[in-house]
C-alpha atoms as a PDB file:
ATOM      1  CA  UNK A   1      57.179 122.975 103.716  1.00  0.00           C
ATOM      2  CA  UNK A   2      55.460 123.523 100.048  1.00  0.00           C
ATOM      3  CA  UNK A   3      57.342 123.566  97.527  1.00  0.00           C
ATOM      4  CA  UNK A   4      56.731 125.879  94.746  1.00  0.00           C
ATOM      5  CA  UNK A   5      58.476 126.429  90.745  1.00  0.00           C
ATOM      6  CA  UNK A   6      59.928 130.334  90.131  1.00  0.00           C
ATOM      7  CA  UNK A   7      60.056 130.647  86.615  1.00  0.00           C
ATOM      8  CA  UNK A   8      61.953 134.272  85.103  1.00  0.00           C
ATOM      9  CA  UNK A   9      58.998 136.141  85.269  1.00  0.00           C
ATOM     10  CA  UNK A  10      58.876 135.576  89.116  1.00  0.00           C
ATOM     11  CA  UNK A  11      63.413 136.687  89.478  1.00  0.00           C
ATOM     12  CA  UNK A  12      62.779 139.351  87.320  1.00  0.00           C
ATOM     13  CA  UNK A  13      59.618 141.049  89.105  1.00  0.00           C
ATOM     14  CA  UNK A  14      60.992 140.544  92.328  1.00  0.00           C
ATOM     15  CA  UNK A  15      64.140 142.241  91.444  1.00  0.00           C
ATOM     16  CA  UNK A  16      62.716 145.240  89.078  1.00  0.00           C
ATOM     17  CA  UNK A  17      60.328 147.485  91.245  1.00  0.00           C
ATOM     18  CA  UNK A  18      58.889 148.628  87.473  1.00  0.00           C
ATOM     19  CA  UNK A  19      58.383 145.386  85.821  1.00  0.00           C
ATOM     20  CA  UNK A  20      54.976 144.855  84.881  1.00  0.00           C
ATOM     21  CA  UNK A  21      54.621 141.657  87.333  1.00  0.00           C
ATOM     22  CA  UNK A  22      56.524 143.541  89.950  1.00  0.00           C
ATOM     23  CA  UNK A  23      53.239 144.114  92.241  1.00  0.00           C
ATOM     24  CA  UNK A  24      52.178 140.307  91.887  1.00  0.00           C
ATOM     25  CA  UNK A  25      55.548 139.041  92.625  1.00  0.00           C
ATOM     26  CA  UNK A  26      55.341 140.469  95.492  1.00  0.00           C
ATOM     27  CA  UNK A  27      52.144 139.475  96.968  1.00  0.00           C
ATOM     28  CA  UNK A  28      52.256 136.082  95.931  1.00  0.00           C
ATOM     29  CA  UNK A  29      55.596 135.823  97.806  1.00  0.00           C
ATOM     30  CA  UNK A  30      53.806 137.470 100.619  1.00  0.00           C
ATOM     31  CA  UNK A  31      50.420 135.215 100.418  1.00  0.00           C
ATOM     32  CA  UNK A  32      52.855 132.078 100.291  1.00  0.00           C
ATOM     33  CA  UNK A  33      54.940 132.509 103.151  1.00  0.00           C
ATOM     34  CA  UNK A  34      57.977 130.433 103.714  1.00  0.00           C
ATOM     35  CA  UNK A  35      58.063 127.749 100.788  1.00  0.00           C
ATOM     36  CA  UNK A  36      60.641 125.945  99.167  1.00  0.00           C
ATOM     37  CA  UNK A  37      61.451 127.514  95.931  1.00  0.00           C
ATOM     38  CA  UNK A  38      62.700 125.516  93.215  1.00  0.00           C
ATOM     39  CA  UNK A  39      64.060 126.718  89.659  1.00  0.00           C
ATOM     40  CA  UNK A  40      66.361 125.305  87.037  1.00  0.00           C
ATOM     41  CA  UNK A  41      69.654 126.795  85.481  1.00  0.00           C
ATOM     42  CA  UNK A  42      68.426 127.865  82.171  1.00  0.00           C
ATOM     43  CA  UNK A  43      65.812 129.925  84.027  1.00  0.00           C
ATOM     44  CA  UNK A  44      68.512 131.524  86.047  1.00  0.00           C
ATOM     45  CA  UNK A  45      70.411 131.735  83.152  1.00  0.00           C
ATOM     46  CA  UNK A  46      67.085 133.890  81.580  1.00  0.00           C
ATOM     47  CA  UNK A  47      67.051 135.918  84.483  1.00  0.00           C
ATOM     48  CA  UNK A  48      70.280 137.135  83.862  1.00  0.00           C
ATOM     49  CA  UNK A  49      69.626 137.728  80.207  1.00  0.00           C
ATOM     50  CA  UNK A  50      66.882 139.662  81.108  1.00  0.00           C
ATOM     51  CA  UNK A  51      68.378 141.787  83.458  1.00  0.00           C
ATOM     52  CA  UNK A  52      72.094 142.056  81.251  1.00  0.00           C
ATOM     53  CA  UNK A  53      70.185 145.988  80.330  1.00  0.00           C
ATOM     54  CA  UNK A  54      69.132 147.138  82.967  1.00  0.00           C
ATOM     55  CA  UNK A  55      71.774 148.626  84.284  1.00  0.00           C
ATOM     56  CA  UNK A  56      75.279 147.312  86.155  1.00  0.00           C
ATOM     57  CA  UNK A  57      73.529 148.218  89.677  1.00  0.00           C
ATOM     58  CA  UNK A  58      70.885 145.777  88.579  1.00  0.00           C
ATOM     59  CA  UNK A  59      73.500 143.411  86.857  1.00  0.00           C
ATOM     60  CA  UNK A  60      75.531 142.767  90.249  1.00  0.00           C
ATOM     61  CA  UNK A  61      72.486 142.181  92.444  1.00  0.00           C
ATOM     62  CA  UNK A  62      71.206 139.453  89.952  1.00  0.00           C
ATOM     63  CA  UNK A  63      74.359 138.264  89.675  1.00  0.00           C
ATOM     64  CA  UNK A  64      74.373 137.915  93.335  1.00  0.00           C
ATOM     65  CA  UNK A  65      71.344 136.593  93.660  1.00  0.00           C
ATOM     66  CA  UNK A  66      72.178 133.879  91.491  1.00  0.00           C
ATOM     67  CA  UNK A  67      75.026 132.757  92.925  1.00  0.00           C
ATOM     68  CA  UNK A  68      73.414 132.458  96.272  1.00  0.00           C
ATOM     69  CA  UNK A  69      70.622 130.180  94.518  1.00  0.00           C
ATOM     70  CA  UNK A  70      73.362 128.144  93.463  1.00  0.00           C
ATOM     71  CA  UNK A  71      75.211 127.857  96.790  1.00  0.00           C
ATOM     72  CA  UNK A  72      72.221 126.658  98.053  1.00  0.00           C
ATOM     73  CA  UNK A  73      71.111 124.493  95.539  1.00  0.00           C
ATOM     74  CA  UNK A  74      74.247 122.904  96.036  1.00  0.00           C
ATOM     75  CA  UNK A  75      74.019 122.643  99.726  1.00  0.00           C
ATOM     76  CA  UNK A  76      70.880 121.064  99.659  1.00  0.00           C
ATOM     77  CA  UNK A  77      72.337 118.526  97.068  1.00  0.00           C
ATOM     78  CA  UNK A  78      75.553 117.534  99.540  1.00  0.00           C
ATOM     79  CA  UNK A  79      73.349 117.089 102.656  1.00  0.00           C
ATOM     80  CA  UNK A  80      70.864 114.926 100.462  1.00  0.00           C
ATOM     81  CA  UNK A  81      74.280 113.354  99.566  1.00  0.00           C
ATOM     82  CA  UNK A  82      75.385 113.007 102.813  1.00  0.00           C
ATOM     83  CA  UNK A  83      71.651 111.498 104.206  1.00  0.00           C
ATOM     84  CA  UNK A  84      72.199 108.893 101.298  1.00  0.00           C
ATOM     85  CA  UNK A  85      73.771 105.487 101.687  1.00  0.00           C
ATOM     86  CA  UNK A  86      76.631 104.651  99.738  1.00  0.00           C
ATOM     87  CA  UNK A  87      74.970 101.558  99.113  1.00  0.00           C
ATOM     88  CA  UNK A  88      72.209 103.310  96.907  1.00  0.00           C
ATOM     89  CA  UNK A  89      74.957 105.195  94.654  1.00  0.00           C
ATOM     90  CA  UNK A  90      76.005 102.156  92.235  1.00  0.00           C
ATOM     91  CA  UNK A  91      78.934 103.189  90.548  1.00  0.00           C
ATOM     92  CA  UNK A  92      79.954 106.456  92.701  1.00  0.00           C
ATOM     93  CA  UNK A  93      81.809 106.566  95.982  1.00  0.00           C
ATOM     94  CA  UNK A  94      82.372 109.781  97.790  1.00  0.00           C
ATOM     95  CA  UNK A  95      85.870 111.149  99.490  1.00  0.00           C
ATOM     96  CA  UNK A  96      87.656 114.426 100.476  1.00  0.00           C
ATOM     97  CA  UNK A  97      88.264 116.782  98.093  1.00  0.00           C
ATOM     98  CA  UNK A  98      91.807 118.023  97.086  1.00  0.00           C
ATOM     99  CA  UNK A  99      92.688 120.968  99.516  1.00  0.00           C
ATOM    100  CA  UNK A 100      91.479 123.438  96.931  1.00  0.00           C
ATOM    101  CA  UNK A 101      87.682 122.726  97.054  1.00  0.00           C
ATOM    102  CA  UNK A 102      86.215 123.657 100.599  1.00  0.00           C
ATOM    103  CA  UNK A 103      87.106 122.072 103.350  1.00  0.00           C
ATOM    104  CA  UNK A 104      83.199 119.953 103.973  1.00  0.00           C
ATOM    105  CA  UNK A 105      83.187 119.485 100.024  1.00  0.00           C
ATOM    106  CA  UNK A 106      82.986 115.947  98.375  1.00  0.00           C
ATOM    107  CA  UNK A 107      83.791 115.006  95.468  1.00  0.00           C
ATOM    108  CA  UNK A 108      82.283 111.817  93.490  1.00  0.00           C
ATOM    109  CA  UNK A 109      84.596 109.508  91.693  1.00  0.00           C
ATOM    110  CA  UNK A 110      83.890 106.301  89.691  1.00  0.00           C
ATOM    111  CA  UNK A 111      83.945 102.979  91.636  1.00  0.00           C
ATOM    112  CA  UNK A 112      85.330  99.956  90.906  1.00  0.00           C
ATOM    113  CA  UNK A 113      82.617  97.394  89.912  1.00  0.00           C
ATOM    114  CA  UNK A 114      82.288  94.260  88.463  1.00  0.00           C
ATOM    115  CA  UNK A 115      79.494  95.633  85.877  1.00  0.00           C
ATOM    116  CA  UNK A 116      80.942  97.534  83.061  1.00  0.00           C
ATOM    117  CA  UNK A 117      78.721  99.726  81.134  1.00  0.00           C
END
């Protein structure tokens, strides 16, 4: 699968139907097909900026939108985690998570080592 960058310009077209770059948005999601979009958190954290007026209808979907990004940013990061052999994480060793995090979560904690940074 391609993988391809989504910058602010791209979140904020495809959720406001009158942004300037609302048309293109579209058909280069549409000319693409299924890809792997990749973005960063200060460009998420732009798209929200740029949406905070434009209404609270528009507000909650971004909002939304975001978190789902995250959730599965961070699923793709715990099965890359999980695919990983403890072996390759110097320093880090993974284990349950207290009963408050989800129930497949892990959580990293230092290891003991004999090299002390």
């Amino acid at each position: 699968m391609r993988t391809v960058f989504a910058d602010t310009v791209y979140w904020v077209a495809l959720l406001m139907g009158n942004d300037p770059w609302a048309q293109m948005a579209q058909g280069v999601t549409q000319t693409l097909g299924e890809v792997h979009l990749v973005t960063t958190e200060e460009i998420l954290s732009e798209f929200l900026a740029a949406i905070s007026r434009a209404g609270r209808t528009a507000r909650k979907i971004a909002a939304e939108r975001v978190l789902d990004l995250l959730h599965d940013g961070l699923e793709f990061y715990m099965r890359r985690l999980a695919s990983i052999s403890t072996d390759r994480w110097a320093g880090l060793t993974s284990r349950r998570c207290p009963d408050r995090a989800a129930p497949t979560a892990l959580c990293l904690s230092p290891a003991v080592t004999d090299i002390q940074f």
